[in-house]
N, C-alpha and C. Protein backbone atom coordinates (compact mmCIF):
# COMPACT_ATOMS: atom_id res chain seq x y z
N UNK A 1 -8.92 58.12 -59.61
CA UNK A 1 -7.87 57.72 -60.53
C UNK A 1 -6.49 57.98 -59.91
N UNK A 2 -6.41 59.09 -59.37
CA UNK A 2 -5.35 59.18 -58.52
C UNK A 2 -4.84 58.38 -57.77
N UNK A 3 -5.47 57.80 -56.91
CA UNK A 3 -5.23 56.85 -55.63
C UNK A 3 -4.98 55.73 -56.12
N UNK A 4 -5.45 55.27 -57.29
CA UNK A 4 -5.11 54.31 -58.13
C UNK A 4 -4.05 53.83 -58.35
N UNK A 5 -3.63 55.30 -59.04
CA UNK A 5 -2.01 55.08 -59.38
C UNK A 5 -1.22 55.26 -58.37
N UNK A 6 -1.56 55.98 -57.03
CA UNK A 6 -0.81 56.15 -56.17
C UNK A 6 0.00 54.81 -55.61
N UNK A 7 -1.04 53.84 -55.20
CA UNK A 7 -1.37 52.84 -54.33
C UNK A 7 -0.99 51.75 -55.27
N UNK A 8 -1.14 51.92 -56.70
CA UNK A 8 -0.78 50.86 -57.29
C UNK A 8 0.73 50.72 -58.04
N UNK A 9 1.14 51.88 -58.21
CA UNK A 9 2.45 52.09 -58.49
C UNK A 9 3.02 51.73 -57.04
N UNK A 10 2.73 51.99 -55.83
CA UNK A 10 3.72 52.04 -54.34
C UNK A 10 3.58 50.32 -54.01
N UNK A 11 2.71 49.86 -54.60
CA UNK A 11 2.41 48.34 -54.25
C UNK A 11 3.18 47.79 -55.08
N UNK A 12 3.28 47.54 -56.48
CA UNK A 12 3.72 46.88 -56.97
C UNK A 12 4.34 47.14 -58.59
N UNK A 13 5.55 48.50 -58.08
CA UNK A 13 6.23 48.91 -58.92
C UNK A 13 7.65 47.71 -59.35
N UNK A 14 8.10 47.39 -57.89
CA UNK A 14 8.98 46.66 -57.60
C UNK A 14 9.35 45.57 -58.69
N UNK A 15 7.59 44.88 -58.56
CA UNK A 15 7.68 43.36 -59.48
C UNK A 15 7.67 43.95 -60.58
N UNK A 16 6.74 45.15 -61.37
CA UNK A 16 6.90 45.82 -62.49
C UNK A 16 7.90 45.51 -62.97
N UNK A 17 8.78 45.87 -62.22
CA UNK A 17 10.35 46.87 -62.78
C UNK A 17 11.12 44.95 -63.01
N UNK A 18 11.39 43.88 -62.25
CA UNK A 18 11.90 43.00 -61.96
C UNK A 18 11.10 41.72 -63.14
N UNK A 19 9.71 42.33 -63.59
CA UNK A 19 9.33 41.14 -64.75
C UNK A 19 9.64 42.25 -66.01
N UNK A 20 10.15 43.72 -65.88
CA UNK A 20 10.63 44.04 -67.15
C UNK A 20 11.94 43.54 -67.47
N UNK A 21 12.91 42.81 -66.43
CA UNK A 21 14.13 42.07 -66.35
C UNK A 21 15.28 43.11 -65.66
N UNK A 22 14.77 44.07 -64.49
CA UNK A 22 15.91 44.83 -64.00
C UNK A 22 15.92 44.22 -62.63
N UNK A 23 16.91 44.09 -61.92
CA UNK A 23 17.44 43.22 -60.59
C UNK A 23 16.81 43.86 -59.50
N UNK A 24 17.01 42.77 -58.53
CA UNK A 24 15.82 43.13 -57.52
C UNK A 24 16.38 44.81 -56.84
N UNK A 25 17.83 44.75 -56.76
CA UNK A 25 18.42 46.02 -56.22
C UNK A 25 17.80 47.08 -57.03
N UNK A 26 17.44 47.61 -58.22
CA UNK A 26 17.28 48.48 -58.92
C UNK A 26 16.03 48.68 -58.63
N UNK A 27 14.67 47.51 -58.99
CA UNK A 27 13.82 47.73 -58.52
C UNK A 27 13.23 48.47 -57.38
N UNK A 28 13.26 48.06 -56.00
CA UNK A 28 13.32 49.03 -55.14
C UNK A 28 13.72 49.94 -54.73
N UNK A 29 15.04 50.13 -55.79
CA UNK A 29 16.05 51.66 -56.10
C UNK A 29 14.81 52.86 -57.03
N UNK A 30 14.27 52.45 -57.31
CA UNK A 30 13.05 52.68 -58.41
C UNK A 30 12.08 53.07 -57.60
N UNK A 31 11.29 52.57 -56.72
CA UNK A 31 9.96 52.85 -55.96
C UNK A 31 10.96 53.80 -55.12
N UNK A 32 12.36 53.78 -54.08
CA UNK A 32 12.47 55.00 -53.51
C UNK A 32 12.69 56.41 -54.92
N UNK A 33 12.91 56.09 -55.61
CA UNK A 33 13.21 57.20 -56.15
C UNK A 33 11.63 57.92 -56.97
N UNK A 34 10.56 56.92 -57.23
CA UNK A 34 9.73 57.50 -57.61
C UNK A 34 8.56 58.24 -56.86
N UNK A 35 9.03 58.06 -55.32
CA UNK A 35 8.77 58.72 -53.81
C UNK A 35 9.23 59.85 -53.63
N UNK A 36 10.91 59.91 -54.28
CA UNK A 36 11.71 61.13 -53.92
C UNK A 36 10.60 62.13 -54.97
N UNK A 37 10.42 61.30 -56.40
CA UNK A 37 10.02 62.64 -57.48
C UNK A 37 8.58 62.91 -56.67
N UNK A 38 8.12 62.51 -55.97
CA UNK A 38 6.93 62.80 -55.57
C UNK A 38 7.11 64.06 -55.16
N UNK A 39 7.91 63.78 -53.75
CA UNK A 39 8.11 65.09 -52.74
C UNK A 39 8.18 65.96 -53.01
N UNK A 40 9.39 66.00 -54.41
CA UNK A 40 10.12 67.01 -55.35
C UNK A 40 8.29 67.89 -56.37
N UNK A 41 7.51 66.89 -56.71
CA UNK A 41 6.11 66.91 -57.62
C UNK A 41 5.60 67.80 -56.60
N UNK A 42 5.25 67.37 -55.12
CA UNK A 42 4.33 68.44 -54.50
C UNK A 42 4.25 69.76 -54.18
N UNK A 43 6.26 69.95 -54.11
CA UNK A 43 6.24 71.19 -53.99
C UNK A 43 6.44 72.21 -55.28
N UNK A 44 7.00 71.37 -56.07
CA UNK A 44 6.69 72.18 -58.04
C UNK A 44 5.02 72.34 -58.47
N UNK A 45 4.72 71.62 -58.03
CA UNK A 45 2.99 71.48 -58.54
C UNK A 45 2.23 72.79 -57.29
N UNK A 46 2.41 72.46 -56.40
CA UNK A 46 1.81 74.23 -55.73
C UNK A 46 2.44 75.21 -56.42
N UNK A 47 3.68 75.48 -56.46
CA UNK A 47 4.00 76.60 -57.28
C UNK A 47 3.24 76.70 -58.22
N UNK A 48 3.24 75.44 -59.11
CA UNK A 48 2.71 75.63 -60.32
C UNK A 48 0.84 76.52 -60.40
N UNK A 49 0.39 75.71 -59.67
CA UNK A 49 -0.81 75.45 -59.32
C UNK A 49 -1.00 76.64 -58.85
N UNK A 50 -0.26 77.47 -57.74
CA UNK A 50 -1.09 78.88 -57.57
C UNK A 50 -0.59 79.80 -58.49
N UNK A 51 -0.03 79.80 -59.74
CA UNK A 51 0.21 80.51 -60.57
C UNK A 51 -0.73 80.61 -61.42
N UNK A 52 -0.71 79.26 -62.12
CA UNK A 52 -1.58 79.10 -63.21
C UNK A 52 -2.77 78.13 -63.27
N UNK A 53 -3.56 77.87 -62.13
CA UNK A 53 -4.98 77.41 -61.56
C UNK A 53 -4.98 75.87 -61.32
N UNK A 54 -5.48 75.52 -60.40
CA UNK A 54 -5.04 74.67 -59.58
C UNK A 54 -5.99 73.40 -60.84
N UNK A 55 -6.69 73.64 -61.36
CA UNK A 55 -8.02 72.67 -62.50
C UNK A 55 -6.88 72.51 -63.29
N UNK A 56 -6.56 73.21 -64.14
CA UNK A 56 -5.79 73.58 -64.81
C UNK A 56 -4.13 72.81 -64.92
N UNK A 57 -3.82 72.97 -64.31
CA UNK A 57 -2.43 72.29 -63.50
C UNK A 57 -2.62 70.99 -63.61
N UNK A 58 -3.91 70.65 -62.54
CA UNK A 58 -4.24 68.96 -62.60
C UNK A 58 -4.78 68.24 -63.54
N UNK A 59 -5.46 69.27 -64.57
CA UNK A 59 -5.48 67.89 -66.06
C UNK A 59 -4.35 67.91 -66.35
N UNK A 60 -3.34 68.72 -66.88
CA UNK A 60 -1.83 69.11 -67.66
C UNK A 60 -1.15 67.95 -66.32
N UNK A 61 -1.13 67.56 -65.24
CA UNK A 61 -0.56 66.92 -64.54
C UNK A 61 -0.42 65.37 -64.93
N UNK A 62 -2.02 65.35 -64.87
CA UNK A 62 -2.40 63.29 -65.61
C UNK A 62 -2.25 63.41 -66.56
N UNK A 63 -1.85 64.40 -67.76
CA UNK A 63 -2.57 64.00 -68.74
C UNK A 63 -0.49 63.65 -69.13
N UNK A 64 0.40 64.21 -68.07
CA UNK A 64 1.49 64.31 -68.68
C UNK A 64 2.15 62.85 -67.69
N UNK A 65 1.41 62.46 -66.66
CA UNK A 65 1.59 61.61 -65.88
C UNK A 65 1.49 60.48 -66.86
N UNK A 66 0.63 60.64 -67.89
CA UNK A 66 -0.22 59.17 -68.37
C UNK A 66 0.76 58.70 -69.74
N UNK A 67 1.65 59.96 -69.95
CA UNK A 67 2.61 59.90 -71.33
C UNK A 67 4.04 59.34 -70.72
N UNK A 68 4.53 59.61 -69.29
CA UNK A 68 5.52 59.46 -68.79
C UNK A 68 5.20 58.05 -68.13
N UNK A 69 4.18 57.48 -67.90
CA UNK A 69 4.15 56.32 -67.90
C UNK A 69 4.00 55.17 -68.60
N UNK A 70 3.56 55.67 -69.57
CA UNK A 70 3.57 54.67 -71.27
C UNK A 70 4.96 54.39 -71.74
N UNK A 71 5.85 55.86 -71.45
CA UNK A 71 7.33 55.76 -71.78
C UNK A 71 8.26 54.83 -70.81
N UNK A 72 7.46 54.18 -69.06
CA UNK A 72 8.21 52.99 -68.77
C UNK A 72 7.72 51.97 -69.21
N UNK A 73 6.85 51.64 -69.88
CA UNK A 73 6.83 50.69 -70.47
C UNK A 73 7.85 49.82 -71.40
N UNK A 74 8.50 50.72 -71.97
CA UNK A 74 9.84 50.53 -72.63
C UNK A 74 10.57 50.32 -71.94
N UNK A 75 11.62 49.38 -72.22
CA UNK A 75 13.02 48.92 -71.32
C UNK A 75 14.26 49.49 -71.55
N UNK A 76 14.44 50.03 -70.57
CA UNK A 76 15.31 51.20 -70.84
C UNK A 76 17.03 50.83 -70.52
N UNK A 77 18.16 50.80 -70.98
CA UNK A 77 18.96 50.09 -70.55
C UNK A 77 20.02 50.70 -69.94
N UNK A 78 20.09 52.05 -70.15
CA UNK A 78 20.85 53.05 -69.76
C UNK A 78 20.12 53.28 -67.87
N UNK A 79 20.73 52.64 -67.28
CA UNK A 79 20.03 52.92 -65.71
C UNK A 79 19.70 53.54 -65.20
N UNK A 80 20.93 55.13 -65.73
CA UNK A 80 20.81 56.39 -65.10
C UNK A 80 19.32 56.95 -66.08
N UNK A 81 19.34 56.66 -66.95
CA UNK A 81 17.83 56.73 -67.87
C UNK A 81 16.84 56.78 -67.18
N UNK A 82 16.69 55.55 -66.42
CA UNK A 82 15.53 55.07 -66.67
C UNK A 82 15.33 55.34 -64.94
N UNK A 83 16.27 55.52 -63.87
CA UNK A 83 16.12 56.44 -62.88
C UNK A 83 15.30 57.76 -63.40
N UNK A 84 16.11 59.04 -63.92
CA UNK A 84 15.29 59.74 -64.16
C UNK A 84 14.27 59.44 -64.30
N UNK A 85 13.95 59.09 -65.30
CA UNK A 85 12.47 58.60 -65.78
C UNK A 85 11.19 58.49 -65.07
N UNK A 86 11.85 57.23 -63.96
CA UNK A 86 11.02 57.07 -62.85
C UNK A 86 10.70 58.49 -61.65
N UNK A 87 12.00 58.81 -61.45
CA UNK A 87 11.59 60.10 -60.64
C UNK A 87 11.02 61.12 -61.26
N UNK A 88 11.22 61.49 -62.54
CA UNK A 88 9.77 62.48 -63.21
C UNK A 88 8.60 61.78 -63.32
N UNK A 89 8.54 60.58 -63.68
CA UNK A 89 7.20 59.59 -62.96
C UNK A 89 6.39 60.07 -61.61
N UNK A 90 7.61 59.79 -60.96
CA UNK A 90 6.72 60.62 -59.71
C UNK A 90 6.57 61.92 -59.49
N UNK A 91 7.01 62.88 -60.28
CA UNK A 91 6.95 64.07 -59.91
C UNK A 91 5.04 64.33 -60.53
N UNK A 92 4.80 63.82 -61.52
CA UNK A 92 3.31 63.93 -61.97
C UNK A 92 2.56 63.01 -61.60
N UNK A 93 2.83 62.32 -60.87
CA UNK A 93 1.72 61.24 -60.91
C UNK A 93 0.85 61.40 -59.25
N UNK A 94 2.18 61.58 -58.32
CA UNK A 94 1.61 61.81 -57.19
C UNK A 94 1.23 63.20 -56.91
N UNK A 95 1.66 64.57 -57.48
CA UNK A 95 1.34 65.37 -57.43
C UNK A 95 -0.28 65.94 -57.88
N UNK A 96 -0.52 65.02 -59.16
CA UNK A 96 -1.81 65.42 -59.81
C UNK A 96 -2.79 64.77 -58.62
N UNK A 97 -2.76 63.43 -57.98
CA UNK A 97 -3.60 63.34 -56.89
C UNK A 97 -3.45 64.60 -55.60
N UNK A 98 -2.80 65.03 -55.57
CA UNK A 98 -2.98 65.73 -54.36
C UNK A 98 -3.37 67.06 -55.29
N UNK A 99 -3.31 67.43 -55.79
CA UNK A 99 -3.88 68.67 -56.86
C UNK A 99 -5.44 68.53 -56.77
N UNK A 100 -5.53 67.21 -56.67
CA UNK A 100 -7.45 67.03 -56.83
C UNK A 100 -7.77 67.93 -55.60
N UNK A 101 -7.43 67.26 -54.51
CA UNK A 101 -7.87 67.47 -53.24
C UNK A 101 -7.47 69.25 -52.96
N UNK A 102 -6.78 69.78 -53.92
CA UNK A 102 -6.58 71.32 -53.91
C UNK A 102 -7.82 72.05 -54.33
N UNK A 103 -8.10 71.37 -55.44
CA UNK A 103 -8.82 71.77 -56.19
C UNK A 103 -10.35 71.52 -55.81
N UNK A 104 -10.45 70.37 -55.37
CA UNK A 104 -11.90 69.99 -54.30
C UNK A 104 -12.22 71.62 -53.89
N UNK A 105 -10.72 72.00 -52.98
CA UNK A 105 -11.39 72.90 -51.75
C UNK A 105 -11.49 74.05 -52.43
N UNK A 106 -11.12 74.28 -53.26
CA UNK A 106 -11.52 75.70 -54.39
C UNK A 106 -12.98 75.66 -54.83
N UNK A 107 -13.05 74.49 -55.43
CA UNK A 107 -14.70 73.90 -56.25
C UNK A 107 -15.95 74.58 -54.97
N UNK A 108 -15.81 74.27 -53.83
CA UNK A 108 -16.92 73.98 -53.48
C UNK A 108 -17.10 74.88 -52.30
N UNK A 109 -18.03 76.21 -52.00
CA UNK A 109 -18.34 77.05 -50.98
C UNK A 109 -18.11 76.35 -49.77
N UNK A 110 -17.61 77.35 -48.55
CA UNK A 110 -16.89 76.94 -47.46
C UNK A 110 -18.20 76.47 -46.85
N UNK A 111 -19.00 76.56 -46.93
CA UNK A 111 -19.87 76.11 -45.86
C UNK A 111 -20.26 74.17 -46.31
N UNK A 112 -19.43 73.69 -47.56
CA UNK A 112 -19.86 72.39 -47.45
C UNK A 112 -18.42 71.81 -47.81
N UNK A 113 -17.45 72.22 -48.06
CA UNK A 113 -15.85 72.07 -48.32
C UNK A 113 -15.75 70.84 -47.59
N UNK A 114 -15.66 70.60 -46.35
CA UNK A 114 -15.22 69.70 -45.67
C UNK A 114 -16.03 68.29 -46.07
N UNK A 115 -17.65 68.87 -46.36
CA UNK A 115 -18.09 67.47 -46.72
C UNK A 115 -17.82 67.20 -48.20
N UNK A 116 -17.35 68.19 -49.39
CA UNK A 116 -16.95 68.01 -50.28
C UNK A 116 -15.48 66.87 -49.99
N UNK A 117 -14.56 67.06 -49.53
CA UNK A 117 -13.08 67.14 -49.55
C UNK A 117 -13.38 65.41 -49.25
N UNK A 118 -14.01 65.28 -47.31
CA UNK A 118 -14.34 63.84 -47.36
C UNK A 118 -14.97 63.16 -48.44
N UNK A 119 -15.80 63.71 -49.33
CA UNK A 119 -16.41 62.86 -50.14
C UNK A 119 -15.32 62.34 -51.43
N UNK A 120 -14.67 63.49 -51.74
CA UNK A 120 -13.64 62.82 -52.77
C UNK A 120 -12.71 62.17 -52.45
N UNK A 121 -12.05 62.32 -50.87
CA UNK A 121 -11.27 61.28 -50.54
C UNK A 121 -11.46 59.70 -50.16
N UNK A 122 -13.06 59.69 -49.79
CA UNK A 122 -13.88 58.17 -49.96
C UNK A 122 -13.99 57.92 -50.83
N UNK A 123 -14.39 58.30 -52.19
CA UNK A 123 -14.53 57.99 -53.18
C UNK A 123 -13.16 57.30 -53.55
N UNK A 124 -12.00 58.43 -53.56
CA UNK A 124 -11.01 57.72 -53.96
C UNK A 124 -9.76 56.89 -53.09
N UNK A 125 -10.95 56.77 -52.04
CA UNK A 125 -10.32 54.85 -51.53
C UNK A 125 -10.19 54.10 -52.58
N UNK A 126 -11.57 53.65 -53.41
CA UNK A 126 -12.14 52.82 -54.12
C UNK A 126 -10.71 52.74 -54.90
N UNK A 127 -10.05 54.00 -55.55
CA UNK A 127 -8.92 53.61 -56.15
C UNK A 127 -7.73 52.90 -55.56
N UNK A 128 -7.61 53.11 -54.19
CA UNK A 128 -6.49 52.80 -53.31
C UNK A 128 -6.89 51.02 -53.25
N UNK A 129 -7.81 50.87 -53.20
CA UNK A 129 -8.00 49.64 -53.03
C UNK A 129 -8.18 48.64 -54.47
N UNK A 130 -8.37 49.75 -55.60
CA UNK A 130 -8.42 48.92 -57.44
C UNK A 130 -7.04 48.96 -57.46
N UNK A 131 -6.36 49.57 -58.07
CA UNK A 131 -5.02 50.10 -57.85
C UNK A 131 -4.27 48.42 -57.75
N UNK A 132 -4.11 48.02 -56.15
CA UNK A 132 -3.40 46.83 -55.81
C UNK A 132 -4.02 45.82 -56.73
N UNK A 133 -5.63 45.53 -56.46
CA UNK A 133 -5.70 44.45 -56.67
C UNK A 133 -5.98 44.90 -58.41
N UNK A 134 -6.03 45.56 -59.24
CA UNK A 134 -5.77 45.01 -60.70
C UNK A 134 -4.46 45.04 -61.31
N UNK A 135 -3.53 45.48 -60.74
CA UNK A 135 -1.85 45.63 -60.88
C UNK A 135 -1.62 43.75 -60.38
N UNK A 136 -2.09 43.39 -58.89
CA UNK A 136 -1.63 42.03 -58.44
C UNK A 136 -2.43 41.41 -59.89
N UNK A 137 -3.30 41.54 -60.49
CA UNK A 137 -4.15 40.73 -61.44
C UNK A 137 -3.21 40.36 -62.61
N UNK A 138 -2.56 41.57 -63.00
CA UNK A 138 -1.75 41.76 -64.19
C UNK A 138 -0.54 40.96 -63.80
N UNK A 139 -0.14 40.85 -62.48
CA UNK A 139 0.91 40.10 -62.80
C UNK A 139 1.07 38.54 -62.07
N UNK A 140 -0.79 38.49 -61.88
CA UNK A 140 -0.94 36.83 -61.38
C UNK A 140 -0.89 36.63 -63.19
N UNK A 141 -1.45 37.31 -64.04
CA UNK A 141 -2.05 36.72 -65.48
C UNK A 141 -0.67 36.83 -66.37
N UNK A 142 0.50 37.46 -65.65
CA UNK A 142 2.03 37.67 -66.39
C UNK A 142 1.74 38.47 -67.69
N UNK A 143 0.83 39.56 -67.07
CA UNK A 143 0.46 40.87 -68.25
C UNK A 143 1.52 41.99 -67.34
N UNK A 144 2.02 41.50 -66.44
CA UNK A 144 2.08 43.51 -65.29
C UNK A 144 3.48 44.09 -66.14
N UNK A 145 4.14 43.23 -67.21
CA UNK A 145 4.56 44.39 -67.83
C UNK A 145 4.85 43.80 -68.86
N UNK A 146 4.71 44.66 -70.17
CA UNK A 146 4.21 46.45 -70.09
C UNK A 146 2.88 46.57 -69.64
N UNK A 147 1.60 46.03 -69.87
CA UNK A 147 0.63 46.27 -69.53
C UNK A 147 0.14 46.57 -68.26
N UNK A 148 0.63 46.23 -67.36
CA UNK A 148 0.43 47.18 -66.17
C UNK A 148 0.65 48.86 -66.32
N UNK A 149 1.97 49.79 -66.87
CA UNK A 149 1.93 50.45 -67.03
C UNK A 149 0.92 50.77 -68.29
N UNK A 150 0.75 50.40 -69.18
CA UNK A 150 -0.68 51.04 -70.28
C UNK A 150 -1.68 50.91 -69.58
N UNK A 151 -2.18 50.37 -68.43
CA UNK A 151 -3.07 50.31 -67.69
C UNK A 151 -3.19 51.85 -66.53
N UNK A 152 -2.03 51.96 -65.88
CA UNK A 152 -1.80 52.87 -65.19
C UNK A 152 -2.04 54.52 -66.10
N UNK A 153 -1.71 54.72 -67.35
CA UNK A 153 -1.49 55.32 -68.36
C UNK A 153 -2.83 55.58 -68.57
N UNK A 154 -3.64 54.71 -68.74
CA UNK A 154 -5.22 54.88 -69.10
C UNK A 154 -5.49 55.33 -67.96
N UNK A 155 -5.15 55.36 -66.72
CA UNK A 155 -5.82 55.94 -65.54
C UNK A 155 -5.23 57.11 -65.75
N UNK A 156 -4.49 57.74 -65.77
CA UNK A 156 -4.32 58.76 -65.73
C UNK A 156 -5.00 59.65 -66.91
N UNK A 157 -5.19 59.18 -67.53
CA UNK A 157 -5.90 60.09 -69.03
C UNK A 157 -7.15 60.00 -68.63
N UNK A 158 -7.79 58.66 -67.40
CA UNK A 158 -9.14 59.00 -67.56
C UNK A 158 -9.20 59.80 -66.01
N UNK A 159 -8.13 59.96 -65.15
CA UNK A 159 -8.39 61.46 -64.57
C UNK A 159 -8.13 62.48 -64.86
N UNK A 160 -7.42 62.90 -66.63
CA UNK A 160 -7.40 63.91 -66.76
C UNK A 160 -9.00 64.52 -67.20
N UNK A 161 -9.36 63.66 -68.05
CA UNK A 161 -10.60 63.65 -68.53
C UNK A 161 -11.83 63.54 -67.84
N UNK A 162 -11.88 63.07 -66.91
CA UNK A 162 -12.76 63.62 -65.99
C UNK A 162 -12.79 64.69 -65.13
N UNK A 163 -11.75 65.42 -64.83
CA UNK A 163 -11.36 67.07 -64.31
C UNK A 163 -11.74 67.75 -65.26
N UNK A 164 -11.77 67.66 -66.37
CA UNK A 164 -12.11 69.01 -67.69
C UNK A 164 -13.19 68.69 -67.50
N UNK A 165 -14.08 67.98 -67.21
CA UNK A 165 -16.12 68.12 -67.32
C UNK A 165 -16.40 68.64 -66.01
N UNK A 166 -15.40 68.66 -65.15
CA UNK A 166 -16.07 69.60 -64.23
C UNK A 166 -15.89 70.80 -63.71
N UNK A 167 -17.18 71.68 -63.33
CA UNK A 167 -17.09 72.77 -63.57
C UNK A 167 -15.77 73.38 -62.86
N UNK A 168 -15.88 74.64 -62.67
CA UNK A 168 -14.89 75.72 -62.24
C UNK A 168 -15.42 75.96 -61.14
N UNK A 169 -16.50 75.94 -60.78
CA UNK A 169 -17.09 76.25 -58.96
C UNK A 169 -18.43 75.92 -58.88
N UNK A 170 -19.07 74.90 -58.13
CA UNK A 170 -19.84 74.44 -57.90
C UNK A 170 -20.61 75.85 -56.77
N UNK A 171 -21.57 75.62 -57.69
CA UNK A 171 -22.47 77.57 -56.74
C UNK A 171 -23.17 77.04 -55.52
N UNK A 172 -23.25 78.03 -54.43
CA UNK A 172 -23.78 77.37 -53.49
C UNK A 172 -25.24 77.48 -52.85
N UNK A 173 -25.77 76.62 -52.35
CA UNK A 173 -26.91 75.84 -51.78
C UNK A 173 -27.97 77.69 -51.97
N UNK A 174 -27.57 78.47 -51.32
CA UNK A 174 -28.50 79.76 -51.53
C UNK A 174 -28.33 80.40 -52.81
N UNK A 175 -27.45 80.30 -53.93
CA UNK A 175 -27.06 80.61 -55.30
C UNK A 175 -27.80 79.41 -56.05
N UNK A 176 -28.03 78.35 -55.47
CA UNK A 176 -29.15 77.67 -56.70
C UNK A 176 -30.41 77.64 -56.68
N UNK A 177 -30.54 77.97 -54.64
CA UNK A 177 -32.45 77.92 -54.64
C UNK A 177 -32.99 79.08 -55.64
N UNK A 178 -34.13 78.60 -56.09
CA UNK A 178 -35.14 79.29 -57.13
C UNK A 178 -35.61 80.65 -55.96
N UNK A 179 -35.57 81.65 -56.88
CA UNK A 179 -36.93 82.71 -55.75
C UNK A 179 -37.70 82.63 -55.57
N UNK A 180 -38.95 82.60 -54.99
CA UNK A 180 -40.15 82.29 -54.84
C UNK A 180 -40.44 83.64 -54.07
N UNK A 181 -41.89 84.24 -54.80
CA UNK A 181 -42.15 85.55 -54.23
C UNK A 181 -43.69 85.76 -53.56
């Protein structure tokens, strides 16, 4: 879900912003700035994250990612507005993906971490690659806004919601074999 929004907000925020009726200058004033909140997201979100648990952090991340993106949906007319906006956009949105991959390496005993870490970052190709092409969909079908963002919005709620079902530490390979005597 992450990569989703990553890849699909960095692809095609631009036209977003330009079929909500803001000029092409602003638009791409918009994708750098929702880059800057990123940078600004990764290093607030470790703080955050080794304070108060890295699981923890990253549902409260999407789940606040998925409210701050419903709120661009609205057309905002005040510029300096709707800047902010976008750069606290990015401060949760790209941060909660890289929170996963924190949190991967916590989940899972060092002796399979690495094949844990690759596995969630293949997995979430699949988003890097949905991401473009159902954002390009939304706005071949002249849905990509608002509905591109309620789309993006639902991704994020359904990675918050899938982080709370999983556990707190996956036990390892000699912690699950049975005894046999």
């Amino acid at each position: 879900m992450g990569l989703l929004l990553v890849y699909g907000l960095n692809t095609w925020l631009p036209q977003l912003m330009r079929d909500a009726g803001y000029g092409s200058t602003d638009s791409l004033g918009l994708l750098l700035t929702l880059n800057a909140g990123a940078v600004t997201g990764l290093v607030v979100a470790g703080i955050v994250a080794d304070r108060a648990g890295t699981k923890r952090v990253a549902v409260a991340w999407f789940a606040i990612a998925a409210a701050l993106l419903a709120v661009l949906s609205v057309r905002m007319d005040d510029v300096t507005m709707l800047y902010a906006a976008v750069f606290v956009t990015g401060v949760f949105v790209f941060s909660a993906q890289v929170l996963v991959y924190a949190f991967v390496t916590q989940l899972y005993p060092a002796e399979i971490r690495g094949t844990a870490l690759g596995f969630a970052a293949g997995i979430g190709r699949l988003g890097a690659i949905l991401g473009p092409a159902v954002t390009g969909t939304l706005v071949t079908l002249g849905l990509a806004y608002p509905g591109g963002f309620y789309v993006f919005a639902a991704t994020a709620l359904l990675g918050a919601a899938a982080l709370t079902v999983i556990p707190a530490r996956v036990r390892a390979a000699a912690e699950a074999a049975p005894v046999r005597s």
